[in-house]
PDB file of N, CA and C in Angstrom:
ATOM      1  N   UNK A   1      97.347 105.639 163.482  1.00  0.00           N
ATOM      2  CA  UNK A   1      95.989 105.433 163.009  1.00  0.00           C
ATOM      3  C   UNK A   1      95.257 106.774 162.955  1.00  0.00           C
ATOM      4  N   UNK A   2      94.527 107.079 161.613  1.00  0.00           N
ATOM      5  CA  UNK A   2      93.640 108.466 162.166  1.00  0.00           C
ATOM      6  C   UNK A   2      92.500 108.602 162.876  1.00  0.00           C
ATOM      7  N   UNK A   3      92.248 109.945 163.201  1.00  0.00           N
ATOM      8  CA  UNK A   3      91.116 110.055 164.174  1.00  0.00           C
ATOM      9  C   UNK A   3      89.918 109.345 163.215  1.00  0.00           C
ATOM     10  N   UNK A   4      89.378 108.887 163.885  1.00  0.00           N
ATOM     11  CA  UNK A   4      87.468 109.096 163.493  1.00  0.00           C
ATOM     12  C   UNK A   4      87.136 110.601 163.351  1.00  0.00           C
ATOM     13  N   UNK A   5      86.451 110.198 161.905  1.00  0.00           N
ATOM     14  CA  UNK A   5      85.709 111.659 161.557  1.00  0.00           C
ATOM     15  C   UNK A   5      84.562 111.801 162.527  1.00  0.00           C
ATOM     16  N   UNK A   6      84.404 113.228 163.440  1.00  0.00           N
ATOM     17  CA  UNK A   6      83.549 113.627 164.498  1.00  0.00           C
ATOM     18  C   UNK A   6      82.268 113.955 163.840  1.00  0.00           C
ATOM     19  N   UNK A   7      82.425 113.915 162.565  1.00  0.00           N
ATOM     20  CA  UNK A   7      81.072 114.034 161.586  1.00  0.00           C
ATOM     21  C   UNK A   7      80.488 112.966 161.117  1.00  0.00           C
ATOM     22  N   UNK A   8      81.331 112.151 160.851  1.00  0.00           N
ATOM     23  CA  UNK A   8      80.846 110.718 160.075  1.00  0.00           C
ATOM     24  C   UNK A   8      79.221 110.174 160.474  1.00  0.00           C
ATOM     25  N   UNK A   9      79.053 110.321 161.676  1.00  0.00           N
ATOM     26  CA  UNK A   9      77.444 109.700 161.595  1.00  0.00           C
ATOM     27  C   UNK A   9      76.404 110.414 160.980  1.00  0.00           C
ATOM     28  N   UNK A  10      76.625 111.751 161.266  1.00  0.00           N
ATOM     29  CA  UNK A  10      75.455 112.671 160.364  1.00  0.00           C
ATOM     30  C   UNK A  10      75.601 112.212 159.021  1.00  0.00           C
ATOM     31  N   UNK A  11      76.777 112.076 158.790  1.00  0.00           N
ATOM     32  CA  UNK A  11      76.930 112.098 156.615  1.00  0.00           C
ATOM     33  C   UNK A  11      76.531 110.446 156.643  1.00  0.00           C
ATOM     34  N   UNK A  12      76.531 109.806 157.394  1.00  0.00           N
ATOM     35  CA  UNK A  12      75.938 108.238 157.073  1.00  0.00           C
ATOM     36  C   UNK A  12      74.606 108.480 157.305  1.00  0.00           C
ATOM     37  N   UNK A  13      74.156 109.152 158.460  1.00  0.00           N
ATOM     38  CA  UNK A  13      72.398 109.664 158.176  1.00  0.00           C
ATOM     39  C   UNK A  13      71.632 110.300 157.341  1.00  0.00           C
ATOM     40  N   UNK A  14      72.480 111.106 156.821  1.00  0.00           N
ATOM     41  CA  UNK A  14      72.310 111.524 155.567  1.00  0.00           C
ATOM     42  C   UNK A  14      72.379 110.436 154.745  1.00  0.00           C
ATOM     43  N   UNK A  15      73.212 109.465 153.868  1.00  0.00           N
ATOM     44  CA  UNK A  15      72.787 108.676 152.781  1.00  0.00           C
ATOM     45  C   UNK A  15      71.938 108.081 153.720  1.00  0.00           C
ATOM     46  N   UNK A  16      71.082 107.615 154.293  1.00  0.00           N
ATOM     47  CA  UNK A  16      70.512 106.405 155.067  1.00  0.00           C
ATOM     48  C   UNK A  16      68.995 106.993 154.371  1.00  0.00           C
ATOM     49  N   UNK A  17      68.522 108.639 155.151  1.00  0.00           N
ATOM     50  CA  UNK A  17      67.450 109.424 154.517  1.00  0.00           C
ATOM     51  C   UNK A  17      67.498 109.499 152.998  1.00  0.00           C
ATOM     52  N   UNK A  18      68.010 109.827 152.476  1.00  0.00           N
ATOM     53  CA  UNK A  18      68.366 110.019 151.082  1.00  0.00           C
ATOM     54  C   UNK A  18      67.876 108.869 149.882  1.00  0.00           C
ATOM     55  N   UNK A  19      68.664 107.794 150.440  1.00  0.00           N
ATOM     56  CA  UNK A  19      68.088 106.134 149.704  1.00  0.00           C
ATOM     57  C   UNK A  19      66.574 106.114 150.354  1.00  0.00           C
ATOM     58  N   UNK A  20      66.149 106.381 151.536  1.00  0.00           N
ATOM     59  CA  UNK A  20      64.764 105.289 151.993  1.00  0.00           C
ATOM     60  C   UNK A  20      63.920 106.652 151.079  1.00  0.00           C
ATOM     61  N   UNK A  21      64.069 107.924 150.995  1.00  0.00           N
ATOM     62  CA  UNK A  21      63.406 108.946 150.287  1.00  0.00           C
ATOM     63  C   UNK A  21      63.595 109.200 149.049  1.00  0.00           C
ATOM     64  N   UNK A  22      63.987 108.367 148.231  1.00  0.00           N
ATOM     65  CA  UNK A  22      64.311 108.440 146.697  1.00  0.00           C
ATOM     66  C   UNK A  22      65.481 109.525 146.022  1.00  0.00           C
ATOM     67  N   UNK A  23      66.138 110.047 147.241  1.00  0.00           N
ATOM     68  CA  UNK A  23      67.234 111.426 146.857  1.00  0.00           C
ATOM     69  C   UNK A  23      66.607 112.473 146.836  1.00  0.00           C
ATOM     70  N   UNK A  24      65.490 113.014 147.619  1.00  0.00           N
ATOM     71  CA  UNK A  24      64.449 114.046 147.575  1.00  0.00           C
ATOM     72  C   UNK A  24      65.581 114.696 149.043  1.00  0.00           C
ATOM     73  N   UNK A  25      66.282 115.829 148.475  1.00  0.00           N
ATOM     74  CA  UNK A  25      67.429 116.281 149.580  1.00  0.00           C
ATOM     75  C   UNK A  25      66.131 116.977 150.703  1.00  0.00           C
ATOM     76  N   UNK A  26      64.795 117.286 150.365  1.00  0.00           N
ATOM     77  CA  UNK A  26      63.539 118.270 150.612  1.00  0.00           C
ATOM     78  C   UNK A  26      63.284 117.146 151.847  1.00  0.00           C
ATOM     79  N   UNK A  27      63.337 116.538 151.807  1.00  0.00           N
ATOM     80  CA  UNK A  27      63.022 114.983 152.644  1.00  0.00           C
ATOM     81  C   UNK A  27      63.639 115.220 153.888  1.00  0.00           C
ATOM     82  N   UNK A  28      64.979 115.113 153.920  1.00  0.00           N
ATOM     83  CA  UNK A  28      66.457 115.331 154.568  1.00  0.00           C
ATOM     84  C   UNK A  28      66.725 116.346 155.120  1.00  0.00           C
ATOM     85  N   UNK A  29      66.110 117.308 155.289  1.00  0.00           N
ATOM     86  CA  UNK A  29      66.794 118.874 155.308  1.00  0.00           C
ATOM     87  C   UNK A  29      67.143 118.806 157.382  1.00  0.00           C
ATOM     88  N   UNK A  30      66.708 117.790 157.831  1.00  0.00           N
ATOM     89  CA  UNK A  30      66.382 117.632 159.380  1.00  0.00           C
ATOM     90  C   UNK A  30      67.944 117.186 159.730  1.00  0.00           C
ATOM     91  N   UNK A  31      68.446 116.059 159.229  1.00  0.00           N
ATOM     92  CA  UNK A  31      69.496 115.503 158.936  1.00  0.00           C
ATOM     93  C   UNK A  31      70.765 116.070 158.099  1.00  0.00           C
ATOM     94  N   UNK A  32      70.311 117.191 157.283  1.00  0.00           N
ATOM     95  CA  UNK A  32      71.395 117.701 156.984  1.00  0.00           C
ATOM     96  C   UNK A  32      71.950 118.610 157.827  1.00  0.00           C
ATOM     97  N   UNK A  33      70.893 119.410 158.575  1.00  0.00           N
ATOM     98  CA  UNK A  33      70.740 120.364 159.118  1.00  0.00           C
ATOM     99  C   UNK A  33      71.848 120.063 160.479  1.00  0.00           C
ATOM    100  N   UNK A  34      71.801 118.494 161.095  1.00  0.00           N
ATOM    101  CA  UNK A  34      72.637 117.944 161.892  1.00  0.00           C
ATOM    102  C   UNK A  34      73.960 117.845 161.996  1.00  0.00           C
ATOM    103  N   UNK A  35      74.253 117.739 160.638  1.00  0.00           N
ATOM    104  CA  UNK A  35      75.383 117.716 159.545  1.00  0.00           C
ATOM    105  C   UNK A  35      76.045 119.303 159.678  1.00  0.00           C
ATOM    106  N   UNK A  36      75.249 119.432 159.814  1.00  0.00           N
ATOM    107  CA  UNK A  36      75.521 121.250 159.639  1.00  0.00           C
ATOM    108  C   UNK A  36      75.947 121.674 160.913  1.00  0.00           C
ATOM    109  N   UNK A  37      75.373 120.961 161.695  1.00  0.00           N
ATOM    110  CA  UNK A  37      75.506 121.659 163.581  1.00  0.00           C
ATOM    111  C   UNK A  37      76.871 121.054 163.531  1.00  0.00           C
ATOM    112  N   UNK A  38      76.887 119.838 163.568  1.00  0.00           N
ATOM    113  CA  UNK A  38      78.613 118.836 163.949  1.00  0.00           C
ATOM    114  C   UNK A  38      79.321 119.760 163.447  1.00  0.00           C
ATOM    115  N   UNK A  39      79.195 120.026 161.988  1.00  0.00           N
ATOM    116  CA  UNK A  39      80.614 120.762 161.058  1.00  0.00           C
ATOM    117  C   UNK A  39      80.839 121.826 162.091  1.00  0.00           C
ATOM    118  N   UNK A  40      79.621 122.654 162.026  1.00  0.00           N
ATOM    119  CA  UNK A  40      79.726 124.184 163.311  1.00  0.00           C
ATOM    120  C   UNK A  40      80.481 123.769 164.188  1.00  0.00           C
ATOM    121  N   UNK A  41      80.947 122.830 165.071  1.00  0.00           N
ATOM    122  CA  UNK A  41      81.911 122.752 166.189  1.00  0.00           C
ATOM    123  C   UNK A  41      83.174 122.380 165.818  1.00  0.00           C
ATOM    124  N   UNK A  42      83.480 121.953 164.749  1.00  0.00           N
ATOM    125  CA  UNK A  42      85.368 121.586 164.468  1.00  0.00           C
ATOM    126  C   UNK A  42      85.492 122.580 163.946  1.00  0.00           C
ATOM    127  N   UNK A  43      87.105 123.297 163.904  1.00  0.00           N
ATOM    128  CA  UNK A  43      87.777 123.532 163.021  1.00  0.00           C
ATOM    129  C   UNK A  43      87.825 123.355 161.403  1.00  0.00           C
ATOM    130  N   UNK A  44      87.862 124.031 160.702  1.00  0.00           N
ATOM    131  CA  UNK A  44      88.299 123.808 159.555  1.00  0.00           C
ATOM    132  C   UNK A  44      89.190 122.808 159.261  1.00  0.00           C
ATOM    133  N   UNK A  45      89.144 122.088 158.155  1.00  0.00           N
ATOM    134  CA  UNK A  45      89.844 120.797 158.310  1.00  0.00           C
ATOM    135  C   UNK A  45      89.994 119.797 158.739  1.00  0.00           C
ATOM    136  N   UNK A  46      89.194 119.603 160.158  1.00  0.00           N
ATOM    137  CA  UNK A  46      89.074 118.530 160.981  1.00  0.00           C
ATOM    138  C   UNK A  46      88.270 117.563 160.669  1.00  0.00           C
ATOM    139  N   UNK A  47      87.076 117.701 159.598  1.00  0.00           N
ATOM    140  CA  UNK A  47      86.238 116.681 159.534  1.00  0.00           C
ATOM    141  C   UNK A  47      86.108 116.420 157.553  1.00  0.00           C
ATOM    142  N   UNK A  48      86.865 115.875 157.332  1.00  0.00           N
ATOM    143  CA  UNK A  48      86.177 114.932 155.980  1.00  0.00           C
ATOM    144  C   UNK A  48      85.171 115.457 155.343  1.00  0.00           C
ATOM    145  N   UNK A  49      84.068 115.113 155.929  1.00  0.00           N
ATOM    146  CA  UNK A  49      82.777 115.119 155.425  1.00  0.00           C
ATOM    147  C   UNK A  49      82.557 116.334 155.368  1.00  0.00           C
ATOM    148  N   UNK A  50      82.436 117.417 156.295  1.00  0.00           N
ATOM    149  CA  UNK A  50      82.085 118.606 156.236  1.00  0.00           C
ATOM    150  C   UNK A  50      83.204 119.458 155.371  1.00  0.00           C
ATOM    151  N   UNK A  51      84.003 118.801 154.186  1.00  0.00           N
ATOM    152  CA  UNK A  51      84.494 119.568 153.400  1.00  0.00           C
ATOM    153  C   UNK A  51      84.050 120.123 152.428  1.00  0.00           C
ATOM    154  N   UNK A  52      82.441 119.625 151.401  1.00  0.00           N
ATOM    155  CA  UNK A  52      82.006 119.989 151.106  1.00  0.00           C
ATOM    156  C   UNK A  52      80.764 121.448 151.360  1.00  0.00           C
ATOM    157  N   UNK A  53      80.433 121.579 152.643  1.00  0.00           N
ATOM    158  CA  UNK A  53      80.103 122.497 153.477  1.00  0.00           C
ATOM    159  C   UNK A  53      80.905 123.970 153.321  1.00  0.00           C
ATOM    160  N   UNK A  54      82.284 123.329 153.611  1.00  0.00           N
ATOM    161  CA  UNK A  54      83.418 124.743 153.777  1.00  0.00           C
ATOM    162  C   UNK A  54      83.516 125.165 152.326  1.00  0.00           C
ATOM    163  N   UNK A  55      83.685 124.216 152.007  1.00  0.00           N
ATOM    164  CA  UNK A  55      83.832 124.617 149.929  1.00  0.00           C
ATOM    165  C   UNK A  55      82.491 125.356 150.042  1.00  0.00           C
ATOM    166  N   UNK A  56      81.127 125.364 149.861  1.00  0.00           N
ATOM    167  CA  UNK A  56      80.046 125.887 149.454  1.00  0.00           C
ATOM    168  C   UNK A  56      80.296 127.277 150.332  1.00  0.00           C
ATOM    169  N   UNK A  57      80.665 127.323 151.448  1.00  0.00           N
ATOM    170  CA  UNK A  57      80.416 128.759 152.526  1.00  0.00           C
ATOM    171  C   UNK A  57      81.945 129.380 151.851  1.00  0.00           C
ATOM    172  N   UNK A  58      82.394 129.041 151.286  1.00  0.00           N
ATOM    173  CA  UNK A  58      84.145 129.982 150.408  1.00  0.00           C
ATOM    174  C   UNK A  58      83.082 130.344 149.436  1.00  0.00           C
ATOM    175  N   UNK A  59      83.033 129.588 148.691  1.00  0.00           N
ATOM    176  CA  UNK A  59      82.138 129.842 147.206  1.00  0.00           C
ATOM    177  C   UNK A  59      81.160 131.104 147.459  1.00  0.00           C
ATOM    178  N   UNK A  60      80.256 130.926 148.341  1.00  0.00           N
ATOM    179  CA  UNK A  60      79.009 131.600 149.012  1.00  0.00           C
ATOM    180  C   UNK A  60      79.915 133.090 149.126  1.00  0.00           C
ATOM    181  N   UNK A  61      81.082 133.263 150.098  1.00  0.00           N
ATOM    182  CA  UNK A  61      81.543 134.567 150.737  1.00  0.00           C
ATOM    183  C   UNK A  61      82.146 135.052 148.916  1.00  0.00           C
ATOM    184  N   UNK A  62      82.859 134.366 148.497  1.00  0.00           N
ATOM    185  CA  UNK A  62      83.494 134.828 147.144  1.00  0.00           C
ATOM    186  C   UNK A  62      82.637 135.673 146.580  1.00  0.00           C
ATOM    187  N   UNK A  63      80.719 134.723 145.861  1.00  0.00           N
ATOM    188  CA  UNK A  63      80.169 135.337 145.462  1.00  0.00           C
ATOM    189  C   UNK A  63      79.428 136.879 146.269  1.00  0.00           C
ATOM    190  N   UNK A  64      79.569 137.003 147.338  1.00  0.00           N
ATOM    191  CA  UNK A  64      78.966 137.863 147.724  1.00  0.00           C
ATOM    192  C   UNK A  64      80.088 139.091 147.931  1.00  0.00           C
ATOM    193  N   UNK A  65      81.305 138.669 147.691  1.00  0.00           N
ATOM    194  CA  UNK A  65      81.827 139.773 147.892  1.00  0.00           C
ATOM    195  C   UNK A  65      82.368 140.771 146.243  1.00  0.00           C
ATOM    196  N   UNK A  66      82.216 139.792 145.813  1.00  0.00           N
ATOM    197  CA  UNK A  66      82.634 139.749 144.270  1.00  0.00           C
ATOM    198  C   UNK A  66      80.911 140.570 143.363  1.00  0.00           C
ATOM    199  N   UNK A  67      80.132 140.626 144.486  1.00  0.00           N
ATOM    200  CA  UNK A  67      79.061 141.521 143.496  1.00  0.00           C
ATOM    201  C   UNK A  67      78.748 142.555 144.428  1.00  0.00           C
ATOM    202  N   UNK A  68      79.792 143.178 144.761  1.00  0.00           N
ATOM    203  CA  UNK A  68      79.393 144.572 145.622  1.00  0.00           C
ATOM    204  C   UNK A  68      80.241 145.873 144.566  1.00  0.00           C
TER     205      UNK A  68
END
């Protein structure tokens, strides 16, 4: 059986804010921000949800290294 994602409740608090706030991410930023702390403690790879996170911080280092 696999683990439970150690992230999964933030990314369900996240859609939870998201629907009751019309998708205003400006709303959310408290809850993402949570999202953000969980990812900070696993490993790479370990959590599902925070794969979109690691994709944006690759993307992020690419572009910044790619305009020096």
């Amino acid at each position: 059986m696999p683990q439970k994602d150690p992230c999964q409740k933030q990314a369900c608090e996240i859609q939870k804010c998201l629907q009751a706030n019309n998708y205003l991410e400006s709303k959310c930023q408290a809850v993402i921000q949570e999202l953000r702390k969980c990812c900070a403690r696993y490993p790479k790879g370990r959590s599902l949800v925070c794969s979109g996170f690691e994709k944006e911080e690759e993307e992020n280092l690419a572009m910044k290294s790619g305009s020096k």
